[in-house]
N, C-alpha and C. Protein backbone atom coordinates (compact mmCIF):
# COMPACT_ATOMS: atom_id res chain seq x y z
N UNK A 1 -0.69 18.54 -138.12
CA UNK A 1 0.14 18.02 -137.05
C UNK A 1 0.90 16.76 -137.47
N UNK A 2 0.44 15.98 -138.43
CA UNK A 2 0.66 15.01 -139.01
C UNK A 2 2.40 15.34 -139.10
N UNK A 3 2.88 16.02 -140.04
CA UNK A 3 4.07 16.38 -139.84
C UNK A 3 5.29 16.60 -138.85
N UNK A 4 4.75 17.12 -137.94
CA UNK A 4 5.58 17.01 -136.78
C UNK A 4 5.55 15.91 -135.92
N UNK A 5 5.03 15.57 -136.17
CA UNK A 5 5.05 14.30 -135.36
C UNK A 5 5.93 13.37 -135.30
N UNK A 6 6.56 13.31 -136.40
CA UNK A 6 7.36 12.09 -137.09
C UNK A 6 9.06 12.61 -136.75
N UNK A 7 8.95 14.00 -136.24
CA UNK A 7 10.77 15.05 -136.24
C UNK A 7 10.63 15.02 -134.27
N UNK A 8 11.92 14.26 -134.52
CA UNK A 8 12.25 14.60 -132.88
C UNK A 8 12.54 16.07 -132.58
N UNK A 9 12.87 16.69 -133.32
CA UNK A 9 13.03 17.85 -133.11
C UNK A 9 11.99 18.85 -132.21
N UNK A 10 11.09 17.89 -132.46
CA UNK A 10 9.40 18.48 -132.01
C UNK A 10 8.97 18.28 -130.80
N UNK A 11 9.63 18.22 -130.05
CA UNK A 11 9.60 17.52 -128.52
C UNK A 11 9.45 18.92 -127.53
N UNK A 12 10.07 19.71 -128.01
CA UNK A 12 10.13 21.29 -127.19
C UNK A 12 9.17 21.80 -127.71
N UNK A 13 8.57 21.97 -129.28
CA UNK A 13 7.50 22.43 -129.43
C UNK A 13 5.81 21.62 -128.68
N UNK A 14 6.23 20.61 -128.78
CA UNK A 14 4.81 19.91 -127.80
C UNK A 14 5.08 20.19 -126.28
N UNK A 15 5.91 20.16 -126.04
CA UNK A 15 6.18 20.46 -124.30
C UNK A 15 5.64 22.04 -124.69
N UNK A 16 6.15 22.99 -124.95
CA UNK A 16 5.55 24.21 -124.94
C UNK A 16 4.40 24.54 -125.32
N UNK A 17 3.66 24.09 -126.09
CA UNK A 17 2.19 23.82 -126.52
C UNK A 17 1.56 23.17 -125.04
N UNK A 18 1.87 22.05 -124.35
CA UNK A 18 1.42 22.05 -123.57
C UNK A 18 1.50 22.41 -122.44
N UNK A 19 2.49 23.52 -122.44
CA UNK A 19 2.57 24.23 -121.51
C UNK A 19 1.69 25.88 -121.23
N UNK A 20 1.55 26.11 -122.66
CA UNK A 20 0.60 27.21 -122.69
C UNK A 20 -0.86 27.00 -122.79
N UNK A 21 -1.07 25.54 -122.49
CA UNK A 21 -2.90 25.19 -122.81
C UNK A 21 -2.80 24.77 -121.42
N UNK A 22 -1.92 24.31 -120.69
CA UNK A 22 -2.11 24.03 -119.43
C UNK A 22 -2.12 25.48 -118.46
N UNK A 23 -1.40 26.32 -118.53
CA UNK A 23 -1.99 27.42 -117.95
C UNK A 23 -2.95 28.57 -118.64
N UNK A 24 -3.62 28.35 -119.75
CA UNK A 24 -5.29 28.35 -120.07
C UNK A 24 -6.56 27.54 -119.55
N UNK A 25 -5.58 26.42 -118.70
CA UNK A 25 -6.93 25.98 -117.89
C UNK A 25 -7.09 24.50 -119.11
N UNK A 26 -6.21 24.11 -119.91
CA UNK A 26 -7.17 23.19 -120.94
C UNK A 26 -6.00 22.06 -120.44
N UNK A 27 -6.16 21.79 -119.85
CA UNK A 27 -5.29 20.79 -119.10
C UNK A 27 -5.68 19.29 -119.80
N UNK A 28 -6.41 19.01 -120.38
CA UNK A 28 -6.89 17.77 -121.30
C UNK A 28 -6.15 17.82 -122.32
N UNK A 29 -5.85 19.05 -122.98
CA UNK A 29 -5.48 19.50 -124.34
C UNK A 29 -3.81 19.16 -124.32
N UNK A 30 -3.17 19.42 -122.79
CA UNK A 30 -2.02 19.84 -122.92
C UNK A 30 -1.19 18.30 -122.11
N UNK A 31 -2.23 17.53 -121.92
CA UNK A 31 -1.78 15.98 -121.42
C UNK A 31 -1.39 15.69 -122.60
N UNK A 32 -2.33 15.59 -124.01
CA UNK A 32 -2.28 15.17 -124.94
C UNK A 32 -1.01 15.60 -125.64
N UNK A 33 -0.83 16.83 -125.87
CA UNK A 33 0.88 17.23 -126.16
C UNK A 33 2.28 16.40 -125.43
N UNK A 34 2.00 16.99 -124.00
CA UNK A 34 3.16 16.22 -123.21
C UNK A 34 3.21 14.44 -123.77
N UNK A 35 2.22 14.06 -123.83
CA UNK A 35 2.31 12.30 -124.11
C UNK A 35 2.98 12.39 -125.70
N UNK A 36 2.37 13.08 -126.52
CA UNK A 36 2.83 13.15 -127.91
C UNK A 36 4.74 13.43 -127.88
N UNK A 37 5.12 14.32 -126.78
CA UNK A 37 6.13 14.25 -127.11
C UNK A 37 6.64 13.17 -126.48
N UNK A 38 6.31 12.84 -125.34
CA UNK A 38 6.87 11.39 -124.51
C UNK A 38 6.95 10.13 -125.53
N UNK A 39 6.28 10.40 -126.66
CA UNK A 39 5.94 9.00 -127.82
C UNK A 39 7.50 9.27 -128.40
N UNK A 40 8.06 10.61 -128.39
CA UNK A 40 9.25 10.65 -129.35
C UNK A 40 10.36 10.88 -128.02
N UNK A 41 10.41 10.91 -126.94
CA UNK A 41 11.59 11.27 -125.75
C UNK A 41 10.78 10.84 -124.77
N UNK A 42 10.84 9.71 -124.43
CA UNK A 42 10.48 8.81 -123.42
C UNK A 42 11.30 9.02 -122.58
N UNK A 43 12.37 9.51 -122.11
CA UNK A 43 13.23 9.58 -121.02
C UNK A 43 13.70 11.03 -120.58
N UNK A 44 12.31 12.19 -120.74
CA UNK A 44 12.92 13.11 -120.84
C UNK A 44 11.83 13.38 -119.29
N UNK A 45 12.33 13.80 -118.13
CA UNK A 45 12.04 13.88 -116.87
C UNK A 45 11.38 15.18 -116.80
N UNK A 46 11.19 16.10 -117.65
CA UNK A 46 10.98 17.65 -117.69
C UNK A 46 9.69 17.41 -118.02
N UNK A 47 9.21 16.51 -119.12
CA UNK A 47 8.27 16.37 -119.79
C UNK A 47 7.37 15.64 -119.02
N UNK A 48 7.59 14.49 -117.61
CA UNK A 48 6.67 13.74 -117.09
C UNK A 48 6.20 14.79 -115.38
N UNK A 49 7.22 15.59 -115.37
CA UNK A 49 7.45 16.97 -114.58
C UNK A 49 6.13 17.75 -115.02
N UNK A 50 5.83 18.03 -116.19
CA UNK A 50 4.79 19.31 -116.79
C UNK A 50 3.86 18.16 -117.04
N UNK A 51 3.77 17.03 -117.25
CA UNK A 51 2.40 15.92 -117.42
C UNK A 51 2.44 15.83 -115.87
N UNK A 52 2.46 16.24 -114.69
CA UNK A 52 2.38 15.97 -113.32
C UNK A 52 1.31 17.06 -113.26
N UNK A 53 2.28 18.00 -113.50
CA UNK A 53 1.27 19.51 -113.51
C UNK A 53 -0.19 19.87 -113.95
N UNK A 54 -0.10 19.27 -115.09
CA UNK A 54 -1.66 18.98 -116.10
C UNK A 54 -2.76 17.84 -115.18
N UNK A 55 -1.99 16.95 -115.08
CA UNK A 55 -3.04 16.25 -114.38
C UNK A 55 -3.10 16.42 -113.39
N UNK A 56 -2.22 17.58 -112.29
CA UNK A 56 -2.73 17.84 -111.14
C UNK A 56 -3.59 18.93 -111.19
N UNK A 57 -3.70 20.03 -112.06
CA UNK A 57 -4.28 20.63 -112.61
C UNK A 57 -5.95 20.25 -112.46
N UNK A 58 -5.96 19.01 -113.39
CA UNK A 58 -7.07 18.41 -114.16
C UNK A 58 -7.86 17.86 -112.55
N UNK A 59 -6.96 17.57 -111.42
CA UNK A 59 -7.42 17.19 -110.12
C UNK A 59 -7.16 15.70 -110.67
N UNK A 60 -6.54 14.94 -111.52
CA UNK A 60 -6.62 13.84 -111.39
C UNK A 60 -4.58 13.21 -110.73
N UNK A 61 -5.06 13.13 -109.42
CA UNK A 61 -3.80 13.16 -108.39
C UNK A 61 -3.48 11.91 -108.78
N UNK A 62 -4.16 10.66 -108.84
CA UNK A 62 -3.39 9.19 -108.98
C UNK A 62 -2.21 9.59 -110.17
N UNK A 63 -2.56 10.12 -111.27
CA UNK A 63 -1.94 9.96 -112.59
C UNK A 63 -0.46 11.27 -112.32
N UNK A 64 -1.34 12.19 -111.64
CA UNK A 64 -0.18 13.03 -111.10
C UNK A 64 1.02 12.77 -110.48
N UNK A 65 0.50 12.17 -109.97
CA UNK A 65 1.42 11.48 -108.65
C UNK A 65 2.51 10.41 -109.67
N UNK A 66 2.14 9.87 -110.37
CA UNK A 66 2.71 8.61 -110.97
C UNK A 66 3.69 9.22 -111.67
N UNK A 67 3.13 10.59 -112.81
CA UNK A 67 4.13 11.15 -113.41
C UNK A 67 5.00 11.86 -112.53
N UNK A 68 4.54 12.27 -111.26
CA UNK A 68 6.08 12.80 -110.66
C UNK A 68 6.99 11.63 -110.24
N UNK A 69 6.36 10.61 -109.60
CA UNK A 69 7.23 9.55 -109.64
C UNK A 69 8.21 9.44 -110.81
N UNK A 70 7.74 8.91 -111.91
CA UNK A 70 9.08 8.83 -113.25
C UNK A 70 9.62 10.46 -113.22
N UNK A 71 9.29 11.42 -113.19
CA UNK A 71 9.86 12.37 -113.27
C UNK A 71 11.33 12.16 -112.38
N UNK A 72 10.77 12.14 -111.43
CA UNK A 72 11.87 12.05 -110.15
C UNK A 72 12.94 10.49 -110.66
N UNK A 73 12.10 10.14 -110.75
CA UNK A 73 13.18 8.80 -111.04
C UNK A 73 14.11 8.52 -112.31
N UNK A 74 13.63 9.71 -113.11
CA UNK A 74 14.95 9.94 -114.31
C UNK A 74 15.94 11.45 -113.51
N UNK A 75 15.28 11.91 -113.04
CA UNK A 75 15.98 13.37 -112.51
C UNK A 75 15.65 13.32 -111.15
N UNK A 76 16.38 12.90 -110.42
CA UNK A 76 16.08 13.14 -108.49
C UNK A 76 16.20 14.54 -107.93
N UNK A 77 16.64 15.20 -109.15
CA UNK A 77 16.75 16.67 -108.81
C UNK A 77 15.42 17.60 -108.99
N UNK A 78 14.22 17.22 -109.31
CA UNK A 78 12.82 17.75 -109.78
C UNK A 78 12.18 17.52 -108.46
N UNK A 79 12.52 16.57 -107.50
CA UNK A 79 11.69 16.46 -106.10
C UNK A 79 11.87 17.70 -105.68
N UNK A 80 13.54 18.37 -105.39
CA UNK A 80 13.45 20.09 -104.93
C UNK A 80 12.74 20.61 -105.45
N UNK A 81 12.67 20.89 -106.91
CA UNK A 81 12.29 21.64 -107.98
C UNK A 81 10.34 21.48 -107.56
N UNK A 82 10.23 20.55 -107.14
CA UNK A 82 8.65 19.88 -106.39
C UNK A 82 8.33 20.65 -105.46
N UNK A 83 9.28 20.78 -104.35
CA UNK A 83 9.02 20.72 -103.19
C UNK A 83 9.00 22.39 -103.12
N UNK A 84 9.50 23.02 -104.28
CA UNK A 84 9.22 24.93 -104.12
C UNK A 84 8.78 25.39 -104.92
N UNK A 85 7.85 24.64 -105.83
CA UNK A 85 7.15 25.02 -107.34
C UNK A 85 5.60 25.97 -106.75
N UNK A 86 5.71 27.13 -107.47
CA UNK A 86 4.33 27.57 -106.77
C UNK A 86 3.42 26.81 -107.45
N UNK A 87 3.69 26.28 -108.56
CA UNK A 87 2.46 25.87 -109.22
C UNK A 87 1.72 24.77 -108.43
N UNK A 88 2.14 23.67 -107.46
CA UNK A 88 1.80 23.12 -106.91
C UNK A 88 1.53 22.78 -105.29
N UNK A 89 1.46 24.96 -105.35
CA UNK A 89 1.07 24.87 -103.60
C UNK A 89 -0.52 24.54 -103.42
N UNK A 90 -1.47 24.49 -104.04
CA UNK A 90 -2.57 23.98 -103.60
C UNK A 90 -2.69 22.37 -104.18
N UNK A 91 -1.78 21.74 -104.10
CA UNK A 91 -2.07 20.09 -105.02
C UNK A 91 -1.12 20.16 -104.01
N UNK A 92 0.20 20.05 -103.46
CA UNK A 92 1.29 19.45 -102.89
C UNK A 92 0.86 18.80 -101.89
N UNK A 93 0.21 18.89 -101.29
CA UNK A 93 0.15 18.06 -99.92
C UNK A 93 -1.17 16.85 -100.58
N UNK A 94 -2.17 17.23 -101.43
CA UNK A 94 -2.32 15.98 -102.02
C UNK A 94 -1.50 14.87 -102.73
N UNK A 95 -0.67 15.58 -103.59
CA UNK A 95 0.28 14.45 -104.03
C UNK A 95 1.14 13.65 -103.16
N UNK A 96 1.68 14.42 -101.69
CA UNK A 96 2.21 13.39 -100.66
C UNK A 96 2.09 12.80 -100.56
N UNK A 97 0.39 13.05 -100.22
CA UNK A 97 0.12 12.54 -98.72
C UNK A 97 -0.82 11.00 -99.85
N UNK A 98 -1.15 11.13 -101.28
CA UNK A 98 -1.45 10.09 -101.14
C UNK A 98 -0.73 8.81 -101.69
């Protein structure tokens, strides 16, 4: 992994890595990707979007919640994209409401 790490190029491959360990249920595994690429595209709203998912996943809502916040606040257009995602019909009204 050492290698990729260092190529921005690698930002879609860690978002997709953690996108396929997050719907395996390894939602620990796939925080760790999303952040790896956030180390190289810090401003990429898609990526704090799918780290929302993982840690809502993981049931940990504070951290969830936070990443949809920056999500939304680089892209105001991901709150819709929020507000009709099936992935987060059993978490959505936790992330509201807290």
């Amino acid at each position: 992994m050492e290698g990729i790490e260092l190529n921005e190029k690698y930002v879609y491959l860690y978002n997709c890595l953690g996108i396929a360990l997050r719907k395996q249920g390894k939602f620990q595994d796939a925080i760790q990707n999303y952040n790896r690429a956030l180390k190289i595209d810090p401003q990429d709203a898609n990526l704090y979007y799918n780290l929302c998912k993982a840690f809502a996943g993981d049931k940990d809502y504070d951290k969830a919640k936070d990443s949809l916040k920056k999500a939304v606040k680089l892209d105001p257009g991901l709150k819709d994209l929020f507000d009709d995602d099936p992935d987060f019909d059993t978490f959505r009204e936790r992330l509201v409401s807290q």
